[in-house]
C-alpha atoms as a PDB file:
ATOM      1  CA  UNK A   1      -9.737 -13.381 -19.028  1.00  0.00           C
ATOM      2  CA  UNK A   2      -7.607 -12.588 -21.713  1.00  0.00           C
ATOM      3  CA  UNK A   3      -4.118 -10.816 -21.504  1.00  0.00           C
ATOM      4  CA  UNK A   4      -4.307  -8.488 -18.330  1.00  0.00           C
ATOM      5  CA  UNK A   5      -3.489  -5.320 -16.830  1.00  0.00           C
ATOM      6  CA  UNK A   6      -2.505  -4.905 -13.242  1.00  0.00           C
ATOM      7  CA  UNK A   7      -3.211  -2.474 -10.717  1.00  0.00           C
ATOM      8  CA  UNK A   8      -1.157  -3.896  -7.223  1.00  0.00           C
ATOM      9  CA  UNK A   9      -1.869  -3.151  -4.142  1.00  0.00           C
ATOM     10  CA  UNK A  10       0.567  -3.995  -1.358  1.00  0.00           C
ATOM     11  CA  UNK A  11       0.249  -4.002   2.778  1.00  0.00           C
ATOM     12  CA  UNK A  12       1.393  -4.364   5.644  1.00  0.00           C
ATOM     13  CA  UNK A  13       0.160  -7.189   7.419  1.00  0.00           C
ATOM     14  CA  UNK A  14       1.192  -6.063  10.767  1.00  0.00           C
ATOM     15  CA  UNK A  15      -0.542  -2.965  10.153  1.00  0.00           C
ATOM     16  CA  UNK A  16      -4.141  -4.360   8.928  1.00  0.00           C
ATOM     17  CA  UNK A  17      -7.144  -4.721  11.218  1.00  0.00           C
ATOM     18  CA  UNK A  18      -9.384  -7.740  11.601  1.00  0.00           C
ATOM     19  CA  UNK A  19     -11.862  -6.083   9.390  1.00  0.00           C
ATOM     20  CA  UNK A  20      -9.244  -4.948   6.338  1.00  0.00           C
ATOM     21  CA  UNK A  21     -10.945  -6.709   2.987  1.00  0.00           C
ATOM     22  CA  UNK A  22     -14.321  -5.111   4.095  1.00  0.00           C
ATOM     23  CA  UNK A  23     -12.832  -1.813   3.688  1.00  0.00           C
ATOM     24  CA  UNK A  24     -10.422  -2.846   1.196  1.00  0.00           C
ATOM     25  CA  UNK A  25     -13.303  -3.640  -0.877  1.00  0.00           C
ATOM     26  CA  UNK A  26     -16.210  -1.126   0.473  1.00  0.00           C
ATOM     27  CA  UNK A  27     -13.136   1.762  -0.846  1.00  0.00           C
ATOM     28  CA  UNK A  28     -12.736   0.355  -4.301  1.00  0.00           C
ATOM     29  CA  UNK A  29     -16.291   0.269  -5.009  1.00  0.00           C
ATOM     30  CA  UNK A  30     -16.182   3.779  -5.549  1.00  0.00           C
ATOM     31  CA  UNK A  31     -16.029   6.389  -8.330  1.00  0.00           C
ATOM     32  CA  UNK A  32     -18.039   4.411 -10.962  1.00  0.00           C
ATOM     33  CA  UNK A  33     -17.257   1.034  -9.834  1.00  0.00           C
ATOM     34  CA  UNK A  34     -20.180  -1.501  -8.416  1.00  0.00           C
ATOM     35  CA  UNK A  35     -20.344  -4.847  -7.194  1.00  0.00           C
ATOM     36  CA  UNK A  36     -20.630  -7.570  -9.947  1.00  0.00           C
ATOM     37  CA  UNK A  37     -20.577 -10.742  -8.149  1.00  0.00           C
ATOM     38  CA  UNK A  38     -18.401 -13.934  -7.547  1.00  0.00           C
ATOM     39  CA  UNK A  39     -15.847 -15.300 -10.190  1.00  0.00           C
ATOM     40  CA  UNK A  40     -17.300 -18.760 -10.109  1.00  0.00           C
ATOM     41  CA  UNK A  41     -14.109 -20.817 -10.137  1.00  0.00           C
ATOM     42  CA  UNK A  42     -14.056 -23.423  -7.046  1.00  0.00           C
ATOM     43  CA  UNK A  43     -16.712 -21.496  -5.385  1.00  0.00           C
ATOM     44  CA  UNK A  44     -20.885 -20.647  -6.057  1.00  0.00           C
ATOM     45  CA  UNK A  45     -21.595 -18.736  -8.422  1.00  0.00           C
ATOM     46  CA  UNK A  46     -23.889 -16.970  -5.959  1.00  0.00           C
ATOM     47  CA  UNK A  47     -22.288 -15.381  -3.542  1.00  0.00           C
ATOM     48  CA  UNK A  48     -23.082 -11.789  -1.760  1.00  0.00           C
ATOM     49  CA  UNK A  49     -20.425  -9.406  -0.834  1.00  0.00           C
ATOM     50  CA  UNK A  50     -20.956 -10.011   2.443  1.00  0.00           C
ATOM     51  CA  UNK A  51     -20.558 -13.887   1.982  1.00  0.00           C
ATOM     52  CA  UNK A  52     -17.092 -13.240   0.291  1.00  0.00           C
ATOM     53  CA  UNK A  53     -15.617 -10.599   2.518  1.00  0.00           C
ATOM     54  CA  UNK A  54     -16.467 -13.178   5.440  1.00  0.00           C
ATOM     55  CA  UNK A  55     -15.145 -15.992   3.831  1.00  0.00           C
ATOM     56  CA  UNK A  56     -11.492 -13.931   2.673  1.00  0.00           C
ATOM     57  CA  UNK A  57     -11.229 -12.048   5.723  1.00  0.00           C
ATOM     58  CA  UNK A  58     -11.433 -15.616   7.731  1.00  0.00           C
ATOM     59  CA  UNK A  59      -8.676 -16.623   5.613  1.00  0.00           C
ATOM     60  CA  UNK A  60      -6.819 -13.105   5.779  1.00  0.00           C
ATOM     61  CA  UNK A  61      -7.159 -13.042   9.578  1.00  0.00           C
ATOM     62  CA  UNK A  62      -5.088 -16.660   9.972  1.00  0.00           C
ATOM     63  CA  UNK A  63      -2.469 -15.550   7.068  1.00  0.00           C
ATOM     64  CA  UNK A  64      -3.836 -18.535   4.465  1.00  0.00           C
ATOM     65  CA  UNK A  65      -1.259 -19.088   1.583  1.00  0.00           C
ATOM     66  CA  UNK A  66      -2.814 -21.664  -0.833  1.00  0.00           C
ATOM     67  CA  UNK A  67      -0.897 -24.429  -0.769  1.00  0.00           C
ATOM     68  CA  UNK A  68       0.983 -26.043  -4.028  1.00  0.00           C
ATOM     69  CA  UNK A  69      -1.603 -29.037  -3.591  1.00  0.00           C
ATOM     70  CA  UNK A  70      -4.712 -27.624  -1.971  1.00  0.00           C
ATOM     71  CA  UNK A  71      -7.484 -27.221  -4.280  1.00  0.00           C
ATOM     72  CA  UNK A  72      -8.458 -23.443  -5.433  1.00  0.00           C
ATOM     73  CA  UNK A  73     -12.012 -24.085  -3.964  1.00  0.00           C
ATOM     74  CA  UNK A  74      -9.615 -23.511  -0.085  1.00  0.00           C
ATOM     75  CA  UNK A  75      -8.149 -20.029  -1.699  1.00  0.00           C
ATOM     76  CA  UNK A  76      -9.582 -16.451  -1.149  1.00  0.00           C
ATOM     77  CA  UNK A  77     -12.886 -15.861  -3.338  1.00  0.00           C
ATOM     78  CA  UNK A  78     -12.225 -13.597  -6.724  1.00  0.00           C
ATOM     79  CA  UNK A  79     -14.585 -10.539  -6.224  1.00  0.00           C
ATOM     80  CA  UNK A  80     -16.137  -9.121  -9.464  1.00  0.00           C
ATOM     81  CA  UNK A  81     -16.483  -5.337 -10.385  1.00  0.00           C
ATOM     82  CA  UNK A  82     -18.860  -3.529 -12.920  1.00  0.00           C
ATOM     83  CA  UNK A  83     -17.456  -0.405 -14.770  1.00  0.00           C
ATOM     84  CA  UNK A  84     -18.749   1.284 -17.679  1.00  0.00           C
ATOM     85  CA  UNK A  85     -14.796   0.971 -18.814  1.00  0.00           C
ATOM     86  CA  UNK A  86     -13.997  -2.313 -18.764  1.00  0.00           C
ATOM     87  CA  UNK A  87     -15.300  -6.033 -20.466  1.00  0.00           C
ATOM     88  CA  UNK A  88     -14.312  -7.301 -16.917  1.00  0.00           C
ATOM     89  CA  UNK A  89     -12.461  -6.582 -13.985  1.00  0.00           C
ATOM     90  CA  UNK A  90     -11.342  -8.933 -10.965  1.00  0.00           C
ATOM     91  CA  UNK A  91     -10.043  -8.053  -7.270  1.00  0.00           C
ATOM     92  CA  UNK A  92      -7.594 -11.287  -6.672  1.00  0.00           C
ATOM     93  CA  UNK A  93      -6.050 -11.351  -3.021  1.00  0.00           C
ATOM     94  CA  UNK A  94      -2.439 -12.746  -3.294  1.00  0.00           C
ATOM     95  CA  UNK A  95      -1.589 -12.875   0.267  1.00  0.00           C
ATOM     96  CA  UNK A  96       1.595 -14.988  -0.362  1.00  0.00           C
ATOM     97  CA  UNK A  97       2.961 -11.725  -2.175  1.00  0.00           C
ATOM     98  CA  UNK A  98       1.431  -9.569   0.410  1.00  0.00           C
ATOM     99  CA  UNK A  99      -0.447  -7.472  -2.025  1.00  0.00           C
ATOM    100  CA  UNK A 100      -3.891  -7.095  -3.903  1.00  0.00           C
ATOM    101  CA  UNK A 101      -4.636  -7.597  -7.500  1.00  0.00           C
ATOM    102  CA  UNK A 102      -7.229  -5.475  -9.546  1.00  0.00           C
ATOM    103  CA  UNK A 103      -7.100  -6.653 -13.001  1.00  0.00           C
ATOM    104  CA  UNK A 104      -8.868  -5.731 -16.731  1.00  0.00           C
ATOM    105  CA  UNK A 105      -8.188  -6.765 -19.925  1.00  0.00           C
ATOM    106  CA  UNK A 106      -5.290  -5.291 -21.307  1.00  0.00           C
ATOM    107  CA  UNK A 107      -7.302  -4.379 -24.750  1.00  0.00           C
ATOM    108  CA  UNK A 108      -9.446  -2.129 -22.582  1.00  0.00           C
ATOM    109  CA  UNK A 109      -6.466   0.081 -21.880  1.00  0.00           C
ATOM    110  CA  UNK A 110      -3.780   0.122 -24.800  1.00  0.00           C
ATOM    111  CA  UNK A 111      -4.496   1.104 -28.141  1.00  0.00           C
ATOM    112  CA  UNK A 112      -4.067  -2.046 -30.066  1.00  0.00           C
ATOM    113  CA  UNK A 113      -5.560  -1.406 -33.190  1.00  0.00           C
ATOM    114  CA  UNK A 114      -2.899  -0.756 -35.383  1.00  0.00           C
ATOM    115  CA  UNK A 115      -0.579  -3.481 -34.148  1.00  0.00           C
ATOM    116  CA  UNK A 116      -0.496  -7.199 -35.333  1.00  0.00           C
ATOM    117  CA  UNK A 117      -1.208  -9.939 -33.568  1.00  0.00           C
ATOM    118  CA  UNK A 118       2.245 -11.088 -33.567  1.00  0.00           C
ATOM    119  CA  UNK A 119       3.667  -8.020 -33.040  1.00  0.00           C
ATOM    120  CA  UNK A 120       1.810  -7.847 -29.390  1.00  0.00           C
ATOM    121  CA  UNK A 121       3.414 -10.859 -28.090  1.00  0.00           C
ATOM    122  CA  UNK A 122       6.766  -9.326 -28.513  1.00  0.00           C
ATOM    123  CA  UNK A 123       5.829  -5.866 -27.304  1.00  0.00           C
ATOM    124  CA  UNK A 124       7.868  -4.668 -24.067  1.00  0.00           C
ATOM    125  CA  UNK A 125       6.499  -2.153 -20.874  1.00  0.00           C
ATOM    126  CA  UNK A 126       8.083   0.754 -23.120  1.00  0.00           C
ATOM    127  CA  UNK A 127       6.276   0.222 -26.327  1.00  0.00           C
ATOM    128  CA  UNK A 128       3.046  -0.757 -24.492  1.00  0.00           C
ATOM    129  CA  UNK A 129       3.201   2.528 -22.338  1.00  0.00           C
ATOM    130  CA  UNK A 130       2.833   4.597 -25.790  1.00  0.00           C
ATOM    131  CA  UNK A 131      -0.134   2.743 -26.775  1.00  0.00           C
ATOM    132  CA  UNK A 132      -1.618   3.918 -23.600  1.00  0.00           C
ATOM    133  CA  UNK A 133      -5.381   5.010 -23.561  1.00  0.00           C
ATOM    134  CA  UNK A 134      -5.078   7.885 -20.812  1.00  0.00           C
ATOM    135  CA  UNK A 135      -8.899   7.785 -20.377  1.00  0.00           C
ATOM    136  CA  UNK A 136      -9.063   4.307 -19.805  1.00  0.00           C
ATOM    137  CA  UNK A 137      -6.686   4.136 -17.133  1.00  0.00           C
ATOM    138  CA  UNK A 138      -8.088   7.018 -15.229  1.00  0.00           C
ATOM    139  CA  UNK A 139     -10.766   4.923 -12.895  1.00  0.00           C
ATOM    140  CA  UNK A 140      -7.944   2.880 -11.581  1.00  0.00           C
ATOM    141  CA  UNK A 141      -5.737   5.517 -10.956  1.00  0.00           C
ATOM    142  CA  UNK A 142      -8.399   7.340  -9.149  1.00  0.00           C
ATOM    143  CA  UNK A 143      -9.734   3.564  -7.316  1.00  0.00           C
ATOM    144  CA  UNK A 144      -5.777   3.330  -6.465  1.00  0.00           C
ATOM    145  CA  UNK A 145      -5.160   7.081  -5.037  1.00  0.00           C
ATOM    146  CA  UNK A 146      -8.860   6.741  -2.959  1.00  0.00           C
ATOM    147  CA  UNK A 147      -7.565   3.295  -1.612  1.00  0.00           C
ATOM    148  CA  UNK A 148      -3.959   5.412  -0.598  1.00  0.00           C
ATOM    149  CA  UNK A 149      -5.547   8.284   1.001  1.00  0.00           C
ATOM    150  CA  UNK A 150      -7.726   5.485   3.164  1.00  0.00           C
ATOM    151  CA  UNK A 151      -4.386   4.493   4.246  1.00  0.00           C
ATOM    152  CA  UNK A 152      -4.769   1.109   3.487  1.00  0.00           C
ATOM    153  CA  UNK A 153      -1.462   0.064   1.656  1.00  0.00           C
ATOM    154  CA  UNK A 154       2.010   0.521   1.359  1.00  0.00           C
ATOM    155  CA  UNK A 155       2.504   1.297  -2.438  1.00  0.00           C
ATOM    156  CA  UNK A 156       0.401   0.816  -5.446  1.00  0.00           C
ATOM    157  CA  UNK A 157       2.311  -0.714  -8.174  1.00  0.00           C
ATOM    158  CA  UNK A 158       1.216  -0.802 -12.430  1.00  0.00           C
ATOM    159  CA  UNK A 159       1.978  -3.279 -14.917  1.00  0.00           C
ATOM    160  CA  UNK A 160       1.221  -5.228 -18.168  1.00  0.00           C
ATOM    161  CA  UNK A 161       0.367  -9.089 -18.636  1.00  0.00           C
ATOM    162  CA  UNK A 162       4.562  -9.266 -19.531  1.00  0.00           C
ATOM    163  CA  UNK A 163       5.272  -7.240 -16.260  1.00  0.00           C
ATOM    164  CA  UNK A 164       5.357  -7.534 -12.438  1.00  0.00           C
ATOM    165  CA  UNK A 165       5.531  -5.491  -9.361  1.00  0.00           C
ATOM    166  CA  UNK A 166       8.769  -5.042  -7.667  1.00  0.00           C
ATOM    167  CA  UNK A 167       8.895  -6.985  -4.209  1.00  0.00           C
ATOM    168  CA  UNK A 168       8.783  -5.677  -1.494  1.00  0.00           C
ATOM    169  CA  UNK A 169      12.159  -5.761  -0.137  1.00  0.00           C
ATOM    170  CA  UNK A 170      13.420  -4.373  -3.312  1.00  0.00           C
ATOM    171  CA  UNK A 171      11.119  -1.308  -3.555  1.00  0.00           C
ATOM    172  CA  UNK A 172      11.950  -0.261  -0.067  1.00  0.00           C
ATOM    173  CA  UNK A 173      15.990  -0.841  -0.885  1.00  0.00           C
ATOM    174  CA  UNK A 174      14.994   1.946  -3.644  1.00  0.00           C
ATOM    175  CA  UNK A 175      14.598   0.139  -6.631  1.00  0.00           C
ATOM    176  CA  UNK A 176      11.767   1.486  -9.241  1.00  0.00           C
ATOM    177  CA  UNK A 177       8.071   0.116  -8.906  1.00  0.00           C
ATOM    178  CA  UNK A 178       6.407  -1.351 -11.873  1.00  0.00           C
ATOM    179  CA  UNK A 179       5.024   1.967 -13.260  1.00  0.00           C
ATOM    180  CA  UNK A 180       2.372   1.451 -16.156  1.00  0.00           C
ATOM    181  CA  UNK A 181       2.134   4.486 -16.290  1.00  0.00           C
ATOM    182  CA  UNK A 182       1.766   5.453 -12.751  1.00  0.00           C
ATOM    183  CA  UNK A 183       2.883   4.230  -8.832  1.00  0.00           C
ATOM    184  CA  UNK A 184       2.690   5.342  -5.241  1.00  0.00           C
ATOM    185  CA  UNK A 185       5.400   5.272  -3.103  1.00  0.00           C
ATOM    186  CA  UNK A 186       5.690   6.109   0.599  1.00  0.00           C
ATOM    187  CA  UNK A 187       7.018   9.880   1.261  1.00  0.00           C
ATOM    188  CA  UNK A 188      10.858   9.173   1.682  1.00  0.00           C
ATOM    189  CA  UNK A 189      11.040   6.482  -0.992  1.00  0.00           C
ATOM    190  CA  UNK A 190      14.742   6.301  -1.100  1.00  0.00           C
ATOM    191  CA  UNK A 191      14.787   5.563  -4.736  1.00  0.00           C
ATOM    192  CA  UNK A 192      13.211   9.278  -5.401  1.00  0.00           C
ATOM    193  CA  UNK A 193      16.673  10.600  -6.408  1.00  0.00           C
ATOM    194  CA  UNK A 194      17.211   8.302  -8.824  1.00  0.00           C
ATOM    195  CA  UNK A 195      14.192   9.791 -10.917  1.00  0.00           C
ATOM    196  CA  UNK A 196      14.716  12.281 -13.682  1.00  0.00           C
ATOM    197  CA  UNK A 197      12.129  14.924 -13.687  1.00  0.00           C
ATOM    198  CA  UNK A 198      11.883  15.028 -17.061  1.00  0.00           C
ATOM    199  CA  UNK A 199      10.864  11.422 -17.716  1.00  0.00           C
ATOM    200  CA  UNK A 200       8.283  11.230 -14.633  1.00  0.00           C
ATOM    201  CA  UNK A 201       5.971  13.650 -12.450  1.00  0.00           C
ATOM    202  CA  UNK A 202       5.953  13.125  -8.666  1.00  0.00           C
ATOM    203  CA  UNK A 203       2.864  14.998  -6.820  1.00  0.00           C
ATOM    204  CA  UNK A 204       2.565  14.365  -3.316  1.00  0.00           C
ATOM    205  CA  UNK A 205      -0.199  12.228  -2.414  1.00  0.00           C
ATOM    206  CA  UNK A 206      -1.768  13.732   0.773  1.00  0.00           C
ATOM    207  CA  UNK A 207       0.951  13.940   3.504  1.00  0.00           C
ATOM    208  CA  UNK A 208       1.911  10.255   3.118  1.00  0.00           C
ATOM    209  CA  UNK A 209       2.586   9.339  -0.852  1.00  0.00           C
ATOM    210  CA  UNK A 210       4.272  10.168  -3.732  1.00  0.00           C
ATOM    211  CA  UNK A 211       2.539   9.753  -7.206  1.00  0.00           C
ATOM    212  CA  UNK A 212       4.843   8.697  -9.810  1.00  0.00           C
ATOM    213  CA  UNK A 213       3.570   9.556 -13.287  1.00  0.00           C
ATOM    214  CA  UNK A 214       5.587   8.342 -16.819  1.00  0.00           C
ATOM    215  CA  UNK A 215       5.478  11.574 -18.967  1.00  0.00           C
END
């Protein structure tokens, strides 16, 4: 895949149950999204759904890391998703990180047209948050509040191929998620004050969340 945008999932693994990819996954194919196979890379080409959530959630249930040296053929299987939006798009379990990658090509989302090649490698968060294609992004934001209100994570996090979530640790200390353009945060996020109204929207998700919007 080419240059990539993010949508990050994070949990809790003391909260997850022994069946938690199965729903993980049986939630995101959802709202347009449909189930386009295996990414081939260490593994069949082949496999069903149910073949790959067995296979992960094995993995998931004993808290595998890939090791440094241990071939990606031992690492969680890449599931692949179909939508009408998107040239590709990937579900990646990082469990090291604690968190869940859906990924599409970043040309499927910003409006690159007008800028030159070399003026993309040097483009920040901020200039590549104008260029956003509103439309585009809207079946991941909706995948991402769906997968909230199932109460499967802990914060949903945006970013760009030069981005990266904020840990963990950091996010609950109050420090701002990656937000390209949006994020969920738990309901008492203590970074919430920090926020100027102005700059982003914050609608409750459900009882639980906060949706943080860039203006």
């Amino acid at each position: 895949m080419p240059a990539y945008y993010a949508v990050s999932f994070h949990y809790d693994r003391a909260a997850v149950g022994r069946d938690y990819l199965g729903v993980l996954y049986e939630t995101m194919l959802q709202g347009g999204f449909s189930f386009g196979g295996v990414l081939a890379w260490g593994c069949p080409g082949d496999l069903t759904l149910d073949e790959i959530i067995r296979w992960n959630q094995e993995r998931f249930d004993r808290d595998f890391k890939l090791g440094l040296d241990e071939d990606i053929s031992h690492d969680y299987r890449q599931i692949l998703l179909r939508h009408p939006c998107y040239a590709e798009c990937r579900v990646i379990v990082l469990n090291a990180y604690r968190y869940a990658y859906v990924i599409v090509p970043e040309r499927d989302v910003f409006a690159f047209d007008t800028i030159a090649p070399a003026e993309l490698v040097a483009k920040d968060e901020a200039g590549l948050r104008a260029s956003i294609r509103t439309e585009q992004i809207a079946p991941l934001r909706e995948m991402a509040l769906t997968v909230w209100r199932r109460g499967l994570v802990t914060a949903v996090q945006t970013c760009g191929e030069i981005g990266a979530p904020t840990g963990a640790a950091a996010l609950a200390a109050g420090e701002m998620p990656s937000m390209l353009p949006f994020a969920i945060v738990p309901v008492g996020w203590s970074g919430v004050s920090r926020i100027a109204e102005e700059e982003v929207r914050i609608p409750p998700v459900g009882e639980t969340g906060l949706l943080l919007e860039s203006r």
